[in-house]
C-alpha atoms as a PDB file:
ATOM      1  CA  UNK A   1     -29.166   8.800 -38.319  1.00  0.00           C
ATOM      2  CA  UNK A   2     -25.995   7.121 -37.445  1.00  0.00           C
ATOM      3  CA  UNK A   3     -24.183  10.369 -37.082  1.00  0.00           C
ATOM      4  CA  UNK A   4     -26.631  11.521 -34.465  1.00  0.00           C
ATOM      5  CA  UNK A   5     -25.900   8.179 -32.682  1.00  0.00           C
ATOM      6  CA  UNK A   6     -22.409   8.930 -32.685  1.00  0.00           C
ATOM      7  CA  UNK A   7     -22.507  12.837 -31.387  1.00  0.00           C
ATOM      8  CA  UNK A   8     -25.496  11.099 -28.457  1.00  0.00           C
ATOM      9  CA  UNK A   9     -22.640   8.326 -27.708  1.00  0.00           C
ATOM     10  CA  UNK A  10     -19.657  10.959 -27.678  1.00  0.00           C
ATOM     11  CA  UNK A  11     -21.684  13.345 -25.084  1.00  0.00           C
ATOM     12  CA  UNK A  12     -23.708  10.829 -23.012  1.00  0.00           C
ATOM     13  CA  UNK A  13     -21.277   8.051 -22.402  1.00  0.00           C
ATOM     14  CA  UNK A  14     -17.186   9.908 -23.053  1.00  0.00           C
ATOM     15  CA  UNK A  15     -17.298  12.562 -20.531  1.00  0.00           C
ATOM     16  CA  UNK A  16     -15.786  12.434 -17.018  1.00  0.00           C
ATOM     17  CA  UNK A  17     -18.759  14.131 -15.526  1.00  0.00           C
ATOM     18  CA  UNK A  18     -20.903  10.477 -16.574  1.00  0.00           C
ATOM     19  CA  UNK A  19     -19.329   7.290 -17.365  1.00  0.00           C
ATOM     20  CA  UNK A  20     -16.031   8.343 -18.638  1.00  0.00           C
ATOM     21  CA  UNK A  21     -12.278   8.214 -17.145  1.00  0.00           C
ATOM     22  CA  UNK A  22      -9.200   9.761 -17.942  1.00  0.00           C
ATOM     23  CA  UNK A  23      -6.589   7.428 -19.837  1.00  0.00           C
ATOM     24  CA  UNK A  24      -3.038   7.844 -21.930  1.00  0.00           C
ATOM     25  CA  UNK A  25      -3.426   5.607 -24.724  1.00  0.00           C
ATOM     26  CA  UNK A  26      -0.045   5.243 -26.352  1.00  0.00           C
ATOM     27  CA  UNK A  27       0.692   3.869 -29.942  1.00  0.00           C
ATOM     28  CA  UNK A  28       2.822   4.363 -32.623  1.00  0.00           C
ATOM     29  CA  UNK A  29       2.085   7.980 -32.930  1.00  0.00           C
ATOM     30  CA  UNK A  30       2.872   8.894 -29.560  1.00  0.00           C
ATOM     31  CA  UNK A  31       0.561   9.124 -26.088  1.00  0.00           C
ATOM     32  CA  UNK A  32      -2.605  10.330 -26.136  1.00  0.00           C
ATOM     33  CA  UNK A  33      -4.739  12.053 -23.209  1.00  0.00           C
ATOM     34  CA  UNK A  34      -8.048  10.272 -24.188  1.00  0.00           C
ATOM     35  CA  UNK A  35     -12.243  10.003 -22.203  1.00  0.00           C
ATOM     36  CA  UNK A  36     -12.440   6.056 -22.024  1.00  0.00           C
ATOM     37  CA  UNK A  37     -14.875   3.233 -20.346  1.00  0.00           C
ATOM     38  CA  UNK A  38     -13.214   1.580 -18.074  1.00  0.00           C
ATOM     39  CA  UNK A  39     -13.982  -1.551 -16.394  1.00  0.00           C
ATOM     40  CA  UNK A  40     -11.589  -3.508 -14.611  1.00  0.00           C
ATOM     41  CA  UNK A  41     -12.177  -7.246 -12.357  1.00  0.00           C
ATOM     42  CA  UNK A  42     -11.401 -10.383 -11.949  1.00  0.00           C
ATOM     43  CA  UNK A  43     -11.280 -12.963 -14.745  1.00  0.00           C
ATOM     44  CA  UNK A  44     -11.618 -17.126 -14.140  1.00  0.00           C
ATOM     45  CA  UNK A  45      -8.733 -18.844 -16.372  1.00  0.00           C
ATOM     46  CA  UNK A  46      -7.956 -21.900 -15.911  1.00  0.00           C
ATOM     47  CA  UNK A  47      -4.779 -24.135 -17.861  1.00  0.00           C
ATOM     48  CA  UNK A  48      -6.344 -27.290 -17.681  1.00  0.00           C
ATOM     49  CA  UNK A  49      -9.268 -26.801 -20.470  1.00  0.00           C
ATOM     50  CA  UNK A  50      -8.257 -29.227 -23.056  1.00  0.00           C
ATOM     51  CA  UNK A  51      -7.875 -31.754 -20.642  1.00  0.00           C
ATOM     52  CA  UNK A  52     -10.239 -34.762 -19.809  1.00  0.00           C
ATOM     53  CA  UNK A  53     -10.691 -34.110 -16.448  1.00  0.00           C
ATOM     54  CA  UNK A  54     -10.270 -30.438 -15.414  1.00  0.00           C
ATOM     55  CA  UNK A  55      -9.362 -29.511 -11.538  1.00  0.00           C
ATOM     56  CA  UNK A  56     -10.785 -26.843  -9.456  1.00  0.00           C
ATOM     57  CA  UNK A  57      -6.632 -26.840  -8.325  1.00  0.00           C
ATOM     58  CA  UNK A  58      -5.570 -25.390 -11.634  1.00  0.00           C
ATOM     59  CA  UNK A  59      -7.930 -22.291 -12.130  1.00  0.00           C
ATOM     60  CA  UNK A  60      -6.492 -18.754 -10.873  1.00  0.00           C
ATOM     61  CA  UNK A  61      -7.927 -15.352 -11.038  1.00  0.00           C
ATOM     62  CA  UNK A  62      -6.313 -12.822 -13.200  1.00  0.00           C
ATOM     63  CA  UNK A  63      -7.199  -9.175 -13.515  1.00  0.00           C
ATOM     64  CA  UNK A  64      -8.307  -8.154 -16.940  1.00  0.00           C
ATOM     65  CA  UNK A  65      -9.545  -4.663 -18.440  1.00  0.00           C
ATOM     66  CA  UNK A  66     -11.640  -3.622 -20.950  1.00  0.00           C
ATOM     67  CA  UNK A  67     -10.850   0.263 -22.266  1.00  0.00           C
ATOM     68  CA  UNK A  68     -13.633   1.595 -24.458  1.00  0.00           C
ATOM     69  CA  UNK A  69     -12.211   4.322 -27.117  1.00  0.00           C
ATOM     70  CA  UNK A  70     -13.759   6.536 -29.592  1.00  0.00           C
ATOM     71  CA  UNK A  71     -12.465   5.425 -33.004  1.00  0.00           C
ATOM     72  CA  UNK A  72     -12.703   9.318 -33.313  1.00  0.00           C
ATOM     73  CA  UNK A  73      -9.415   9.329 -30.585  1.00  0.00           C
ATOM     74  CA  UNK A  74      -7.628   6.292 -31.331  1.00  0.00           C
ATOM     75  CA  UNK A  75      -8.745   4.990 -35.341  1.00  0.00           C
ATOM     76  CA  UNK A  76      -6.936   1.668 -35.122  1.00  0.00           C
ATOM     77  CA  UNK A  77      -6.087   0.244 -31.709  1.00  0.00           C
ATOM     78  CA  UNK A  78      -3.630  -2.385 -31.906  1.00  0.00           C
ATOM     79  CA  UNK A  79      -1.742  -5.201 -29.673  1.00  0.00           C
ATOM     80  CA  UNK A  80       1.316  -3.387 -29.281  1.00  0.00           C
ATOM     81  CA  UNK A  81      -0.406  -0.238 -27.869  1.00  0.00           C
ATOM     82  CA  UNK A  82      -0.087   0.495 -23.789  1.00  0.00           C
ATOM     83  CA  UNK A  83      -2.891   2.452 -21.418  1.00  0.00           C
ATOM     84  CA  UNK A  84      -2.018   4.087 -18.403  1.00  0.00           C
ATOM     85  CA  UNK A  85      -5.121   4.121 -16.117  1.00  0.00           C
ATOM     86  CA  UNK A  86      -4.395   5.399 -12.588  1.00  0.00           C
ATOM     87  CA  UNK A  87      -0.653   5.237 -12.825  1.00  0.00           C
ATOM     88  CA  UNK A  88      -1.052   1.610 -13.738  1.00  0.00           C
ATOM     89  CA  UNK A  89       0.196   0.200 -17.322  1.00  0.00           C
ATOM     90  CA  UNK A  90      -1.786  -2.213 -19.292  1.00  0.00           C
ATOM     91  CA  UNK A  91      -0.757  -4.021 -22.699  1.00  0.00           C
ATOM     92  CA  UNK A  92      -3.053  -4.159 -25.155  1.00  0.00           C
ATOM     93  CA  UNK A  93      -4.092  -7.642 -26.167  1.00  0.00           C
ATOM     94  CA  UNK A  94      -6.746  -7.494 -28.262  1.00  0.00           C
ATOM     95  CA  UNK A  95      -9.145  -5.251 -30.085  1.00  0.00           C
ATOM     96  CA  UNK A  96     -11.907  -7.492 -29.725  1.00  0.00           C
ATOM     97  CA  UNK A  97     -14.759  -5.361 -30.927  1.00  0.00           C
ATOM     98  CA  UNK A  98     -16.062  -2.608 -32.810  1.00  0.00           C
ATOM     99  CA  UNK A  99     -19.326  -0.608 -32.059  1.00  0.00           C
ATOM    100  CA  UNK A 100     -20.301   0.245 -35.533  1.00  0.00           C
ATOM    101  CA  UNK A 101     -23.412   2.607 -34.186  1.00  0.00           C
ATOM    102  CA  UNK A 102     -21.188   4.328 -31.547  1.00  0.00           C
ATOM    103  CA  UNK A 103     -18.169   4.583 -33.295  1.00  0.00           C
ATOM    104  CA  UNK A 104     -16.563   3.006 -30.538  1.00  0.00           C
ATOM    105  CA  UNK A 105     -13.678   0.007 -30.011  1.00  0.00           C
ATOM    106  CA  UNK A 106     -13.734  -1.919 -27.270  1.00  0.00           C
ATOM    107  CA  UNK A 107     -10.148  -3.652 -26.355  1.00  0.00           C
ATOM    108  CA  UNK A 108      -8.672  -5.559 -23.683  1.00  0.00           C
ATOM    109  CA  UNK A 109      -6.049  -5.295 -21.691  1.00  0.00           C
END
């Protein structure tokens, strides 16, 4: 059951001609021409969260990026990995979930 899950995730969501984008993943094995989910927007931070009285004056917006990879294409993403998504670079940060049913990582960037 879980294998079909995987081949339905692979075809339905990883292709360009639905929901997937080009990427180069690179890690310590070299770049990789890889189908990814990509969503990229803003993100609130602020540097003030620990303190008593927080000010709207000290939050920013920051982009941030979530990359969603087959585990099938990259099998252990890690913080020292880069994506290049449109000519742009992102760092990976953190590999901040795994899709057990889909076979599927989801990091950010």
């Amino acid at each position: 059951m879980i294998d079909a899950q995987r081949r339905i995730t692979k075809i339905a969501l990883f292709s360009v001609k639905r929901l997937g984008e080009e990427i180069l993943y690179e890690d310590k094995n070299g770049e990789h021409k890889i189908v990814a989910i990509v969503e990229i927007g803003p993100e609130m931070s602020r540097s003030d969260w620990n303190d008593a009285a927080t000010r709207v004056e000290n939050a920013s917006i920051n982009d941030i990026a979530e990359f969603s990879v087959l585990r099938s294409d990259i099998p252990k993403p890690c913080e020292a990995d880069t994506i290049t998504y449109n000519g742009e670079k992102w760092n990976v940060t953190q590999g901040y979930k795994y899709d057990s049913a889909g076979d599927v990582y989801h990091v950010l960037s």
